[in-house]
PDB file of N, CA and C in Angstrom:
ATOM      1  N   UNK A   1      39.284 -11.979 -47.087  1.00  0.00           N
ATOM      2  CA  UNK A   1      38.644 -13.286 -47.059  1.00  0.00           C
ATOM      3  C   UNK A   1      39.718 -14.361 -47.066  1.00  0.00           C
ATOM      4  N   UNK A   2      39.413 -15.523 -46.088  1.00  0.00           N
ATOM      5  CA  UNK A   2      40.420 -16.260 -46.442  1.00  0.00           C
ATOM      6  C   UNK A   2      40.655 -17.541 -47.704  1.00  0.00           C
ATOM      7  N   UNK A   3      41.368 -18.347 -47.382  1.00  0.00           N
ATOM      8  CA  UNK A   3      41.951 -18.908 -48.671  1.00  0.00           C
ATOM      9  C   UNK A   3      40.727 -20.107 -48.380  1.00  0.00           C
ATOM     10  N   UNK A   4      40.361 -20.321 -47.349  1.00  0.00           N
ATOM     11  CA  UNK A   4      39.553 -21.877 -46.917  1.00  0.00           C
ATOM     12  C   UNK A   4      37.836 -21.810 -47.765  1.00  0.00           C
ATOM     13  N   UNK A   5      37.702 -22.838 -47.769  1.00  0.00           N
ATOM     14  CA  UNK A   5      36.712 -23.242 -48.632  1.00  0.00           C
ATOM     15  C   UNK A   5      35.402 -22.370 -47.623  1.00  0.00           C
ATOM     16  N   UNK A   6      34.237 -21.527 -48.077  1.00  0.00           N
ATOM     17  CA  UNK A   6      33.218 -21.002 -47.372  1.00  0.00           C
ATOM     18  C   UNK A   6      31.865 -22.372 -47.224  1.00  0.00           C
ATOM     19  N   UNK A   7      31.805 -21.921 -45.927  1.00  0.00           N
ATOM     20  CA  UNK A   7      30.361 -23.103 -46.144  1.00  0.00           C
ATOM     21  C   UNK A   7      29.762 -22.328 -46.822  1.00  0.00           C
ATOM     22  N   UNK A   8      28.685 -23.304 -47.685  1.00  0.00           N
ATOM     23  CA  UNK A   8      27.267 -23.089 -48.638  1.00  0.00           C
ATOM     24  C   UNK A   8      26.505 -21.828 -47.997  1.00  0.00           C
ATOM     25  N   UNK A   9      26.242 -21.429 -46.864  1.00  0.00           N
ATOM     26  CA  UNK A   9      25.153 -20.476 -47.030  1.00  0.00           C
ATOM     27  C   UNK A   9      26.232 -19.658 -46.855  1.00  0.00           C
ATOM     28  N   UNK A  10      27.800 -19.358 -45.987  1.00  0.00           N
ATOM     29  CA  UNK A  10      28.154 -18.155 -46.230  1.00  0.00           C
ATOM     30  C   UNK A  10      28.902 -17.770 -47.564  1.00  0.00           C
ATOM     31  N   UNK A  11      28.598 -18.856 -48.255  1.00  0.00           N
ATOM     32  CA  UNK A  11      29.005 -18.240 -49.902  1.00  0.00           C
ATOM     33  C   UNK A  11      27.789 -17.851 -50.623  1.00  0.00           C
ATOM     34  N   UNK A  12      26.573 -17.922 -50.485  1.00  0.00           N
ATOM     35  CA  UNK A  12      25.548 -17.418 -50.493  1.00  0.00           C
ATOM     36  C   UNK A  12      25.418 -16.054 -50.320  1.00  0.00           C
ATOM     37  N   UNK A  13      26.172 -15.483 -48.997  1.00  0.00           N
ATOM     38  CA  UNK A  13      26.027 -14.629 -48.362  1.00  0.00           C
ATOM     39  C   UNK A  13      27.124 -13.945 -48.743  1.00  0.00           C
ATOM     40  N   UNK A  14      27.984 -13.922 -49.433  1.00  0.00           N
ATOM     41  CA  UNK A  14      29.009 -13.761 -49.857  1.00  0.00           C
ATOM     42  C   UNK A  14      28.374 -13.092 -51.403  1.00  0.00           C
ATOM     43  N   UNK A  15      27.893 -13.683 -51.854  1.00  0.00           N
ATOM     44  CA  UNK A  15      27.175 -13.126 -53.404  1.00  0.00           C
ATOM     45  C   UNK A  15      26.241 -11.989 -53.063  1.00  0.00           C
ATOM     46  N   UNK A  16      26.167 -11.915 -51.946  1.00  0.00           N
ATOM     47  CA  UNK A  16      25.110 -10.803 -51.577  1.00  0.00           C
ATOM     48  C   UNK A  16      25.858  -9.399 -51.091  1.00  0.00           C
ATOM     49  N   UNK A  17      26.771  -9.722 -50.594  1.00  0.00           N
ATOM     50  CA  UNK A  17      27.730  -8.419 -49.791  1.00  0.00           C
ATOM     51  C   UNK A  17      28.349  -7.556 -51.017  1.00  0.00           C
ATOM     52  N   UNK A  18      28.386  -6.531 -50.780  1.00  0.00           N
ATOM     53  CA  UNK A  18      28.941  -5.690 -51.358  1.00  0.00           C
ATOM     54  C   UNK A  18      30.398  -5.694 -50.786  1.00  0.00           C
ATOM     55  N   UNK A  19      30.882  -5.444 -49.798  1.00  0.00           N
ATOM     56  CA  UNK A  19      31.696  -5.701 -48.918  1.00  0.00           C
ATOM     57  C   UNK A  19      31.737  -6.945 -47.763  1.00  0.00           C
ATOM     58  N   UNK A  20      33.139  -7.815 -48.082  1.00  0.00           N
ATOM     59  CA  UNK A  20      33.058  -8.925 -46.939  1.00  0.00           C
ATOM     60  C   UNK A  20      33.647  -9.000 -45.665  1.00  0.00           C
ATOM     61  N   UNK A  21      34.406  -7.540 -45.771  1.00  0.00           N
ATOM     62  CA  UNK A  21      35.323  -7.431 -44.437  1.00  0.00           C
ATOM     63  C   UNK A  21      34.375  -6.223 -43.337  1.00  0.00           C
ATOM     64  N   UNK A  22      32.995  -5.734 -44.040  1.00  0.00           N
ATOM     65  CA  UNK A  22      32.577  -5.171 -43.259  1.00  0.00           C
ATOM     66  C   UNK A  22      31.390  -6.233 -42.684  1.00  0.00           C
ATOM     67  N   UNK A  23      30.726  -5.167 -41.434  1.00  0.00           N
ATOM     68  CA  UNK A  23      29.461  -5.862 -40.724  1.00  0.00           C
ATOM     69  C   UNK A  23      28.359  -5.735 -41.652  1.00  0.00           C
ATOM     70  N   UNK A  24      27.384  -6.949 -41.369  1.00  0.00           N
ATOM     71  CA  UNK A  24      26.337  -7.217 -41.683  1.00  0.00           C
ATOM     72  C   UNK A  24      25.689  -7.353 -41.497  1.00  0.00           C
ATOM     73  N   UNK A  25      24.001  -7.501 -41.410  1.00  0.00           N
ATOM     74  CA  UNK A  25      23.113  -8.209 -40.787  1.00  0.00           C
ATOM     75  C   UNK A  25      22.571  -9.148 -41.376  1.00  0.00           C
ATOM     76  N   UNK A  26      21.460 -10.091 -41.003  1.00  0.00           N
ATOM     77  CA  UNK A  26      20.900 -11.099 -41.568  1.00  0.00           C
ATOM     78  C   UNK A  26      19.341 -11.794 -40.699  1.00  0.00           C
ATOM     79  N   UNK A  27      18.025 -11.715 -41.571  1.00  0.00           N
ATOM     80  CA  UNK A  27      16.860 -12.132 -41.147  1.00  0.00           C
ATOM     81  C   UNK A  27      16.931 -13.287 -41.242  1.00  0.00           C
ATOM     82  N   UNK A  28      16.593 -14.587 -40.632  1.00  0.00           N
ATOM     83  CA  UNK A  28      16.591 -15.650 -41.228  1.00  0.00           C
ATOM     84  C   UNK A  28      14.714 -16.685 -40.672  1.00  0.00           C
ATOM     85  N   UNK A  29      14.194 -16.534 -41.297  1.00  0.00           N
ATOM     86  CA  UNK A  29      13.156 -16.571 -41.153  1.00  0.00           C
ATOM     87  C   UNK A  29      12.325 -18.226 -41.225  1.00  0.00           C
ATOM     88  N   UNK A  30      12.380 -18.858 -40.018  1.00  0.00           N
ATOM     89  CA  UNK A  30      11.598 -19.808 -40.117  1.00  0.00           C
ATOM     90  C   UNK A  30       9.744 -20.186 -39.835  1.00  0.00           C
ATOM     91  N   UNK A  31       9.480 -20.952 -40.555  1.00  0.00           N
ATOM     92  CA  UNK A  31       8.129 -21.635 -39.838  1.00  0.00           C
ATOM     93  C   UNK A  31       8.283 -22.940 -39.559  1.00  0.00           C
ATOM     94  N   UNK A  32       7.643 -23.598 -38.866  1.00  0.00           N
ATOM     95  CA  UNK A  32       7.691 -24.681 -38.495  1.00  0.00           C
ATOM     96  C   UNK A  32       6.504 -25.543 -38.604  1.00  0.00           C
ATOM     97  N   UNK A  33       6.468 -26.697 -38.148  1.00  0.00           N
ATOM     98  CA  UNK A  33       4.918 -27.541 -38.063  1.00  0.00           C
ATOM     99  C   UNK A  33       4.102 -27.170 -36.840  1.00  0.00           C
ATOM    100  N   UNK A  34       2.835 -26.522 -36.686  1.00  0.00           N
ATOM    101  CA  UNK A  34       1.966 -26.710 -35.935  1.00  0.00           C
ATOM    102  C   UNK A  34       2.194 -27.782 -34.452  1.00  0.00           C
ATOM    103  N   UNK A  35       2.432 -26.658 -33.324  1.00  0.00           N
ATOM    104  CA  UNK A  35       2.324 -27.603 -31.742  1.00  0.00           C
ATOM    105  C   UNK A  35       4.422 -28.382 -32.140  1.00  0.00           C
ATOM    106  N   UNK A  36       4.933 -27.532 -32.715  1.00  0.00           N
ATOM    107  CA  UNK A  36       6.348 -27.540 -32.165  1.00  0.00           C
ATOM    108  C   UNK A  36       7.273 -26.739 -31.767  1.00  0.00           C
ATOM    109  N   UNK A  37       6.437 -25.410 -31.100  1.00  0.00           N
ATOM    110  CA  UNK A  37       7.126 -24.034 -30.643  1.00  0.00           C
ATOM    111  C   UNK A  37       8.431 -24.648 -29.660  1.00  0.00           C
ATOM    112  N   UNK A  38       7.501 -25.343 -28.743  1.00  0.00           N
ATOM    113  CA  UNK A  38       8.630 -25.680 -27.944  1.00  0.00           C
ATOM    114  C   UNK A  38       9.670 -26.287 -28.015  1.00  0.00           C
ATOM    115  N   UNK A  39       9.812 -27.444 -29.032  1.00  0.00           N
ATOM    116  CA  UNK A  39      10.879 -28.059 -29.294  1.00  0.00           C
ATOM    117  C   UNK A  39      11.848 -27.289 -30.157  1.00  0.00           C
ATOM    118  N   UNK A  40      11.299 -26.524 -30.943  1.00  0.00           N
ATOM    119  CA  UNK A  40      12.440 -25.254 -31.622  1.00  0.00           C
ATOM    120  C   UNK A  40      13.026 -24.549 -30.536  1.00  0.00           C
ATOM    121  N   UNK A  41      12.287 -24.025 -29.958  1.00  0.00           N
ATOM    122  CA  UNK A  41      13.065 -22.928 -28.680  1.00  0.00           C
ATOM    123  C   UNK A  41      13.686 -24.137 -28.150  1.00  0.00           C
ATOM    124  N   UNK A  42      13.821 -24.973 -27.682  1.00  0.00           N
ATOM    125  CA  UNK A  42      14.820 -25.281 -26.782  1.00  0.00           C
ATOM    126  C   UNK A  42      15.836 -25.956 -28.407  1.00  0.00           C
ATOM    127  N   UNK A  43      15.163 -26.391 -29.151  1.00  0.00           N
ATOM    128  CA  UNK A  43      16.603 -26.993 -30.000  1.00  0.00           C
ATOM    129  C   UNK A  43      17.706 -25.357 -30.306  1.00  0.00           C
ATOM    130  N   UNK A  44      17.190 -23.936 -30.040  1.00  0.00           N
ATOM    131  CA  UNK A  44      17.970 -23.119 -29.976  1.00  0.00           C
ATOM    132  C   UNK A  44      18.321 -22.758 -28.628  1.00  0.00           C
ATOM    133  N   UNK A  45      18.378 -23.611 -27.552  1.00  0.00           N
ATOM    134  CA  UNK A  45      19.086 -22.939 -26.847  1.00  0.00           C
ATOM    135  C   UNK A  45      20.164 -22.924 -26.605  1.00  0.00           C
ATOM    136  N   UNK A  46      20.981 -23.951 -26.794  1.00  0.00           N
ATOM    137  CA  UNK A  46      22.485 -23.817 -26.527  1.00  0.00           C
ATOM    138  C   UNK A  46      23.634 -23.050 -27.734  1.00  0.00           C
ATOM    139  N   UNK A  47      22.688 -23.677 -28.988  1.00  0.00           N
ATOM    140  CA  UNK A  47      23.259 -23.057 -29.472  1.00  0.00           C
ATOM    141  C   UNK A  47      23.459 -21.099 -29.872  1.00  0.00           C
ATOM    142  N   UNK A  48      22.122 -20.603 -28.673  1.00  0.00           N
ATOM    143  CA  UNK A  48      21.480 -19.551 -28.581  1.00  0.00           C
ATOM    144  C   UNK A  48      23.143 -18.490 -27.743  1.00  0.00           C
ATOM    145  N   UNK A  49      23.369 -19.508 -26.830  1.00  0.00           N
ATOM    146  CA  UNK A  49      24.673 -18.955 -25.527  1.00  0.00           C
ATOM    147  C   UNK A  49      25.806 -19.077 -26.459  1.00  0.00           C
ATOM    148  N   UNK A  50      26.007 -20.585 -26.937  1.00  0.00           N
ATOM    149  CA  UNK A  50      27.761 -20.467 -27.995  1.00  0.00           C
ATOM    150  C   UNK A  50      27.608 -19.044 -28.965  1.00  0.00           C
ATOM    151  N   UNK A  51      26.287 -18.965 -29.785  1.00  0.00           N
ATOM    152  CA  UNK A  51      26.622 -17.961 -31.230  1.00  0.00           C
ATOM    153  C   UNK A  51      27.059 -16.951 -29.978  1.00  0.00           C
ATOM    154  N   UNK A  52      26.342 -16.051 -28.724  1.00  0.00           N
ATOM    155  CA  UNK A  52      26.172 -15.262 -28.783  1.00  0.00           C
ATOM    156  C   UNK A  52      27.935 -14.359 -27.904  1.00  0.00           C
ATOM    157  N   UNK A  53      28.547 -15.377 -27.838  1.00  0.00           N
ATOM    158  CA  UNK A  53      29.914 -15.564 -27.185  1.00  0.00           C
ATOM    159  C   UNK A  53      30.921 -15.956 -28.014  1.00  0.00           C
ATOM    160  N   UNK A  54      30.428 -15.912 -29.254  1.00  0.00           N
ATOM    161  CA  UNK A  54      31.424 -16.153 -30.632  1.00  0.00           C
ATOM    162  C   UNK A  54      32.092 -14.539 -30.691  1.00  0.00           C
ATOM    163  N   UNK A  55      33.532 -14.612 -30.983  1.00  0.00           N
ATOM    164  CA  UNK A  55      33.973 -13.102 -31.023  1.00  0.00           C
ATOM    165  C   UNK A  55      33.623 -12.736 -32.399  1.00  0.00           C
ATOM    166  N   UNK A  56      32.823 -13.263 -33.522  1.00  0.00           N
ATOM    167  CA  UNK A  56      32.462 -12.151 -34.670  1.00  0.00           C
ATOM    168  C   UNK A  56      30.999 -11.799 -34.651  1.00  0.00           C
ATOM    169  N   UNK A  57      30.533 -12.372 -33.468  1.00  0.00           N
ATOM    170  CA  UNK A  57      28.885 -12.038 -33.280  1.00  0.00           C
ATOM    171  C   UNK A  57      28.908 -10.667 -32.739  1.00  0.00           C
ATOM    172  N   UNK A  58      27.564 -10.149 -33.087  1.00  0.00           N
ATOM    173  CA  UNK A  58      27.507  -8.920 -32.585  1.00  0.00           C
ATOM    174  C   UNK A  58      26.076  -9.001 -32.256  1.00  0.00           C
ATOM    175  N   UNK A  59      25.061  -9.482 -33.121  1.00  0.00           N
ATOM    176  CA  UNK A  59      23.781  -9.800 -32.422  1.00  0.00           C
ATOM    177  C   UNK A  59      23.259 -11.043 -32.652  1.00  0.00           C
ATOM    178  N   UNK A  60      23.028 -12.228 -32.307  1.00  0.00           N
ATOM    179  CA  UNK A  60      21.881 -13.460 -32.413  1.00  0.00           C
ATOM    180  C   UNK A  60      20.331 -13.347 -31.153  1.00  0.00           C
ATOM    181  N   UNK A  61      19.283 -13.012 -31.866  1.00  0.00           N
ATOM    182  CA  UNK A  61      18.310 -13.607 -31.177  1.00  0.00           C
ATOM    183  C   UNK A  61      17.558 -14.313 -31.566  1.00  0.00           C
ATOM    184  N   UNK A  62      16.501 -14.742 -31.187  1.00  0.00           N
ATOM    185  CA  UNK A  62      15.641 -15.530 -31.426  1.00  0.00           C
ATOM    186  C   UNK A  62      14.233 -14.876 -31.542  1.00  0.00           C
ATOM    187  N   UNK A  63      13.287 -14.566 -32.004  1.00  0.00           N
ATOM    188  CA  UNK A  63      11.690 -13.992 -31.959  1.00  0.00           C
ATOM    189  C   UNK A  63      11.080 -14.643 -32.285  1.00  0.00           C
ATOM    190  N   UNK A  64       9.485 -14.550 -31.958  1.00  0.00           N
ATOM    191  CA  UNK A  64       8.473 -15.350 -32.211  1.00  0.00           C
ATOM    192  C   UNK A  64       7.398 -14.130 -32.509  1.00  0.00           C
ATOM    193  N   UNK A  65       6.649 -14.580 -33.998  1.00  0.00           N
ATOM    194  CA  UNK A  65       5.767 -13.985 -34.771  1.00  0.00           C
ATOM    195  C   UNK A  65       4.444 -13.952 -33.172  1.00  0.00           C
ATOM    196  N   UNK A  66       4.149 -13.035 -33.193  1.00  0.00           N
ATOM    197  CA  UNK A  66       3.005 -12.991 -31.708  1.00  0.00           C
ATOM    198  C   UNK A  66       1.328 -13.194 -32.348  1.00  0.00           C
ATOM    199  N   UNK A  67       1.149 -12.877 -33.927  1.00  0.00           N
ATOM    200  CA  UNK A  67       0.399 -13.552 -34.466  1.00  0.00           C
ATOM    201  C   UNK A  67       0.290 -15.002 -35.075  1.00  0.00           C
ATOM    202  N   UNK A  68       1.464 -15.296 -35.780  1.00  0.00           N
ATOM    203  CA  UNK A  68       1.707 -16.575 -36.146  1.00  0.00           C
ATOM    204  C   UNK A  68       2.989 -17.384 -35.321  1.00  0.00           C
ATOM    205  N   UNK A  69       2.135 -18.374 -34.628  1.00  0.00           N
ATOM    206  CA  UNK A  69       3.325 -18.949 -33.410  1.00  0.00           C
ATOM    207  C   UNK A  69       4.140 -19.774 -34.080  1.00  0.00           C
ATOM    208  N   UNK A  70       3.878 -20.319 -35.627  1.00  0.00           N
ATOM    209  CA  UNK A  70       4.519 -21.213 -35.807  1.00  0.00           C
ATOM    210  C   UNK A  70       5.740 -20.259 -36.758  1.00  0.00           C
ATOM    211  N   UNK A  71       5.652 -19.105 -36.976  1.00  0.00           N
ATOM    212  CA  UNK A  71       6.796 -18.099 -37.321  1.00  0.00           C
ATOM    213  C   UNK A  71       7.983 -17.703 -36.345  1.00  0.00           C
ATOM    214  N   UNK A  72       9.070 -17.713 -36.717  1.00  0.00           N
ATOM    215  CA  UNK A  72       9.963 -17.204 -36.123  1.00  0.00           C
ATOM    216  C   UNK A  72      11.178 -16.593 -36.902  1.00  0.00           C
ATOM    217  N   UNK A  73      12.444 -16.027 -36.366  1.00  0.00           N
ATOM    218  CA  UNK A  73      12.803 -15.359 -36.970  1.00  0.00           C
ATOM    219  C   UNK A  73      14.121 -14.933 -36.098  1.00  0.00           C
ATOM    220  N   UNK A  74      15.117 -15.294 -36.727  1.00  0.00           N
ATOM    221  CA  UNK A  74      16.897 -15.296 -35.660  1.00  0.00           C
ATOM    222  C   UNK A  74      17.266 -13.841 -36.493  1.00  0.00           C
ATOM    223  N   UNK A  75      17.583 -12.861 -35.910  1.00  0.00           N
ATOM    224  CA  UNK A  75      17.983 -11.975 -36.490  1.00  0.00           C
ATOM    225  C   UNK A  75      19.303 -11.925 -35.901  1.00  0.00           C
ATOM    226  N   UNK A  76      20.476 -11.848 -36.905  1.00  0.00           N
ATOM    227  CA  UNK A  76      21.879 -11.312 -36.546  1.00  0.00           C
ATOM    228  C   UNK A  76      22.466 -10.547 -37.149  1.00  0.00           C
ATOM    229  N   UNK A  77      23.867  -9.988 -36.503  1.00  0.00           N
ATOM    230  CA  UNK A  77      24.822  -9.043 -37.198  1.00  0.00           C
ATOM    231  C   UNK A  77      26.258  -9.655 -36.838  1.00  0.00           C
ATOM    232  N   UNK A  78      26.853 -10.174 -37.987  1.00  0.00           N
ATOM    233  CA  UNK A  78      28.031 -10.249 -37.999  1.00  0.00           C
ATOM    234  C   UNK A  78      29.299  -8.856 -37.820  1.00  0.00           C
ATOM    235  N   UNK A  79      30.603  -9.284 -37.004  1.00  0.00           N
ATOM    236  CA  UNK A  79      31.352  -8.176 -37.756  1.00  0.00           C
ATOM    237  C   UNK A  79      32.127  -8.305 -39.365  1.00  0.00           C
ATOM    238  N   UNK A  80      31.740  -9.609 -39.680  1.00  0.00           N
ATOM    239  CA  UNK A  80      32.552 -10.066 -41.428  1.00  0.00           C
ATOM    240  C   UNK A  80      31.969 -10.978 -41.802  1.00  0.00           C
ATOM    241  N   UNK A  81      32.165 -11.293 -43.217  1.00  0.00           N
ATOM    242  CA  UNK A  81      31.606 -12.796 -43.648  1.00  0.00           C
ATOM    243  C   UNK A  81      32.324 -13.703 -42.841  1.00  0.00           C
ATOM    244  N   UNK A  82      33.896 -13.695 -42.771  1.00  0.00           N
ATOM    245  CA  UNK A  82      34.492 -14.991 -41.785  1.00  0.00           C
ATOM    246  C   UNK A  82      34.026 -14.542 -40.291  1.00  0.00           C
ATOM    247  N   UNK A  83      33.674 -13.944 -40.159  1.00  0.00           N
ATOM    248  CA  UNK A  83      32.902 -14.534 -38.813  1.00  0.00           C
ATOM    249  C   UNK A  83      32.063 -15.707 -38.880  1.00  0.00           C
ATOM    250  N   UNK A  84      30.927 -14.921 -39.924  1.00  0.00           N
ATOM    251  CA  UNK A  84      30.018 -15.937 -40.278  1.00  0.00           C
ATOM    252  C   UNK A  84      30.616 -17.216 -40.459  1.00  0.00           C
ATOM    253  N   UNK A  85      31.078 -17.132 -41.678  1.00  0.00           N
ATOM    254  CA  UNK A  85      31.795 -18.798 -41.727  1.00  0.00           C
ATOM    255  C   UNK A  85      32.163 -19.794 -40.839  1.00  0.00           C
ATOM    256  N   UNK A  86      33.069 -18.901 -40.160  1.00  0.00           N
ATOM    257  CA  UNK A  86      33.515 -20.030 -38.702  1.00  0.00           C
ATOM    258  C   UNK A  86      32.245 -19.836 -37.724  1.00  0.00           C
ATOM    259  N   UNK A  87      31.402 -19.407 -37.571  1.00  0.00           N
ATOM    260  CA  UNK A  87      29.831 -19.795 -36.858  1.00  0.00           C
ATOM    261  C   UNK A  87      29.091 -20.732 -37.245  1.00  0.00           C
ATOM    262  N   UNK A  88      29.311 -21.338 -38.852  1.00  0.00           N
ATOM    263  CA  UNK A  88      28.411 -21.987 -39.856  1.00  0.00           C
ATOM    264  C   UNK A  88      28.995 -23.240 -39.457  1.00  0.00           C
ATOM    265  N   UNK A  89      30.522 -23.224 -39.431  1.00  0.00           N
ATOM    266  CA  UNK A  89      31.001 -24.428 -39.124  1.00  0.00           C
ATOM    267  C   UNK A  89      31.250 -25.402 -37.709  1.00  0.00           C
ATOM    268  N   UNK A  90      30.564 -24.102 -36.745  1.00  0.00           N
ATOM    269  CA  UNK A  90      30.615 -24.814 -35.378  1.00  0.00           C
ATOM    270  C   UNK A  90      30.076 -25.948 -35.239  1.00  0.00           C
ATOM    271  N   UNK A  91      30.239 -27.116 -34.224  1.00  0.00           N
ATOM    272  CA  UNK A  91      29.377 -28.587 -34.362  1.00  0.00           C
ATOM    273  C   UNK A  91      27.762 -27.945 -33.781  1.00  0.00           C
ATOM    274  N   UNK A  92      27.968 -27.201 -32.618  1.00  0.00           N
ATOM    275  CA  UNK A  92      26.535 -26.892 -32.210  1.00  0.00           C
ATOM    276  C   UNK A  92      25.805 -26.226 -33.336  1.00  0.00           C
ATOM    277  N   UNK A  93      25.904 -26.212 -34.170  1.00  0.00           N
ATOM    278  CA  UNK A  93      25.191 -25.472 -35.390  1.00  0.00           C
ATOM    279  C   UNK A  93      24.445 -26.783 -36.508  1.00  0.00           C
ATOM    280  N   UNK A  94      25.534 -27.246 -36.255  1.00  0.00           N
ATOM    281  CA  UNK A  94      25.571 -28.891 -37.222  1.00  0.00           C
ATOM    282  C   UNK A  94      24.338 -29.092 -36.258  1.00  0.00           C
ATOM    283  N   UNK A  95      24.280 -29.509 -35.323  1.00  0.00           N
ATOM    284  CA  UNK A  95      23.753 -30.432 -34.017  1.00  0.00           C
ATOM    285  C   UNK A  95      21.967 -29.469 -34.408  1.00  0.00           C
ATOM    286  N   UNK A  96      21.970 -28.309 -34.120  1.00  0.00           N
ATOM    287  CA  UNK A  96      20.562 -27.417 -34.494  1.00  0.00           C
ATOM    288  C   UNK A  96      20.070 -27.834 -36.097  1.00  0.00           C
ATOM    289  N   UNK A  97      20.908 -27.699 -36.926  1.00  0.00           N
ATOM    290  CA  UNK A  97      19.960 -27.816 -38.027  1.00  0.00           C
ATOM    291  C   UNK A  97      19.963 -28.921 -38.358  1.00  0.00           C
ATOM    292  N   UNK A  98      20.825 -30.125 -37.682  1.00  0.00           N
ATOM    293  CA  UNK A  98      20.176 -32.118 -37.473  1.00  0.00           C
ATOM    294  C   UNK A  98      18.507 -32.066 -36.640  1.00  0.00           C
ATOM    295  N   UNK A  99      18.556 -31.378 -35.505  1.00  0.00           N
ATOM    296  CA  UNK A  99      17.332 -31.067 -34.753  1.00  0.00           C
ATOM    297  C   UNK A  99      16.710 -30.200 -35.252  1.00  0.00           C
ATOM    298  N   UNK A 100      16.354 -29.641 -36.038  1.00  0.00           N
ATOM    299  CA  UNK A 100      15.301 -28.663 -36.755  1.00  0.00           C
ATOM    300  C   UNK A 100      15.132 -29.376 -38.356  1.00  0.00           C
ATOM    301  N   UNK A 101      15.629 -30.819 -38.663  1.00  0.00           N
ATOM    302  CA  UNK A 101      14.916 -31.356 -39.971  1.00  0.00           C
ATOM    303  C   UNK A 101      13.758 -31.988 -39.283  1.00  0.00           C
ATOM    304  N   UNK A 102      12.955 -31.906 -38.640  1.00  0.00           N
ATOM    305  CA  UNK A 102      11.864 -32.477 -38.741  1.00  0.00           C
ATOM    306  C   UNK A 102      10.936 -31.781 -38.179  1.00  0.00           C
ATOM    307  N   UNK A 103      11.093 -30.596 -37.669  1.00  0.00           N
ATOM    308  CA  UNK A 103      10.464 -29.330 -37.014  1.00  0.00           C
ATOM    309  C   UNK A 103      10.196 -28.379 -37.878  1.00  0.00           C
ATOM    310  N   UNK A 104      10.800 -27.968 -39.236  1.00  0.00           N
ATOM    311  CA  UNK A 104      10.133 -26.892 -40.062  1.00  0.00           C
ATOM    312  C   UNK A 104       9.492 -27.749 -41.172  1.00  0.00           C
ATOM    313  N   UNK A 105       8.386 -26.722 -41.076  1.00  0.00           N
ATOM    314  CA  UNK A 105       7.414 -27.184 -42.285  1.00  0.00           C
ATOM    315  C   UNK A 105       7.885 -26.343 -43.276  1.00  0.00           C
ATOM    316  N   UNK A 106       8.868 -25.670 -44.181  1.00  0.00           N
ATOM    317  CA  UNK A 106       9.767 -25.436 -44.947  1.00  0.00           C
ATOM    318  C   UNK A 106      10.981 -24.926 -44.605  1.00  0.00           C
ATOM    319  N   UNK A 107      12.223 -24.903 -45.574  1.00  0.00           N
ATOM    320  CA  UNK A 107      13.554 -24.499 -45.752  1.00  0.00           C
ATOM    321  C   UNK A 107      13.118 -23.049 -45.402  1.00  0.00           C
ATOM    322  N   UNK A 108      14.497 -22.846 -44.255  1.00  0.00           N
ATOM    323  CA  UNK A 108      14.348 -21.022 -43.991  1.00  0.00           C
ATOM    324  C   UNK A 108      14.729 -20.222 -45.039  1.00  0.00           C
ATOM    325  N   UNK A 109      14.214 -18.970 -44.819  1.00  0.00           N
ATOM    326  CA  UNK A 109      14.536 -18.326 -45.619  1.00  0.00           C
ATOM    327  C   UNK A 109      15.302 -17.001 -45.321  1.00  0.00           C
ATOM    328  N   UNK A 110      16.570 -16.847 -46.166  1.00  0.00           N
ATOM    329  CA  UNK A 110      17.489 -15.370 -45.077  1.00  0.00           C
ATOM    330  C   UNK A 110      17.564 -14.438 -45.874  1.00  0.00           C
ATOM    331  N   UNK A 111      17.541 -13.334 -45.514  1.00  0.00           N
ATOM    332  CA  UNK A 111      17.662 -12.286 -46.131  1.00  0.00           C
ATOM    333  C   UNK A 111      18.860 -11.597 -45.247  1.00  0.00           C
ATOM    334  N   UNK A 112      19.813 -11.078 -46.715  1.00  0.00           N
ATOM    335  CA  UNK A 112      21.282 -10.191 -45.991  1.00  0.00           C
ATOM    336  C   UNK A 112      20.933  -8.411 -46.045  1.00  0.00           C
ATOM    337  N   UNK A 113      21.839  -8.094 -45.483  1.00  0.00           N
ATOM    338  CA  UNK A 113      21.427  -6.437 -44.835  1.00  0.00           C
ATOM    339  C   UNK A 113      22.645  -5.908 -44.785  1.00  0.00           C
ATOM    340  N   UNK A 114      23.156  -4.737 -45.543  1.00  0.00           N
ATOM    341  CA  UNK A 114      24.174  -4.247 -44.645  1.00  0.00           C
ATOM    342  C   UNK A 114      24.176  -3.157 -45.360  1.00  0.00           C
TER     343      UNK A 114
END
């Protein structure tokens, strides 16, 4: 791990690992407000192409609950926590969760895996 300060959720995620130099996965589970599917999917799209061309990514997608539309759900796998980290700190990341404060009808919720 390095010496640099972790953003907030990957020190989060960090309390959760048993190991930080191995891979991980992670659910991260949103809902949103009613009649804003579309503006979520596209507020993930660019940043959908940068995660997925990041060299510590190994999986980012995007899903949609097929019963509940206003559910969704980014499932990834890091190869380390500093992957994660330097993903957390990209601006297109900043830029998605500026555009998704007024689109979820609560704070996501993630669950770690590994």
């Amino acid at each position: 791990m390095s010496d640099t300060e972790l953003h907030p959720l990957a020190q989060t995620v960090n309390e959760q690992l048993s190991k930080t130099d191995a891979k991980f996965q992670m659910l991260v589970f949103f809902e949103i407000k009613p009649g804003n599917g579309d503006a979520f999917r596209a507020a993930f799209t660019e940043p959908l192409k940068q995660t997925q061309s990041e060299a510590g990514n190994i999986v980012y997608r995007l899903t949609q609950d097929t019963i509940s539309p206003e559910k969704f759900i980014v499932i990834e796998q890091w190869k380390n926590l500093d992957a994660l980290d330097a993903h957390l700190k990209q601006p297109y990341l900043t830029t998605l969760l500026n555009d998704l404060e007024e689109i979820l009808a609560q704070d996501p919720d993630v669950q770690v895996l590994q």
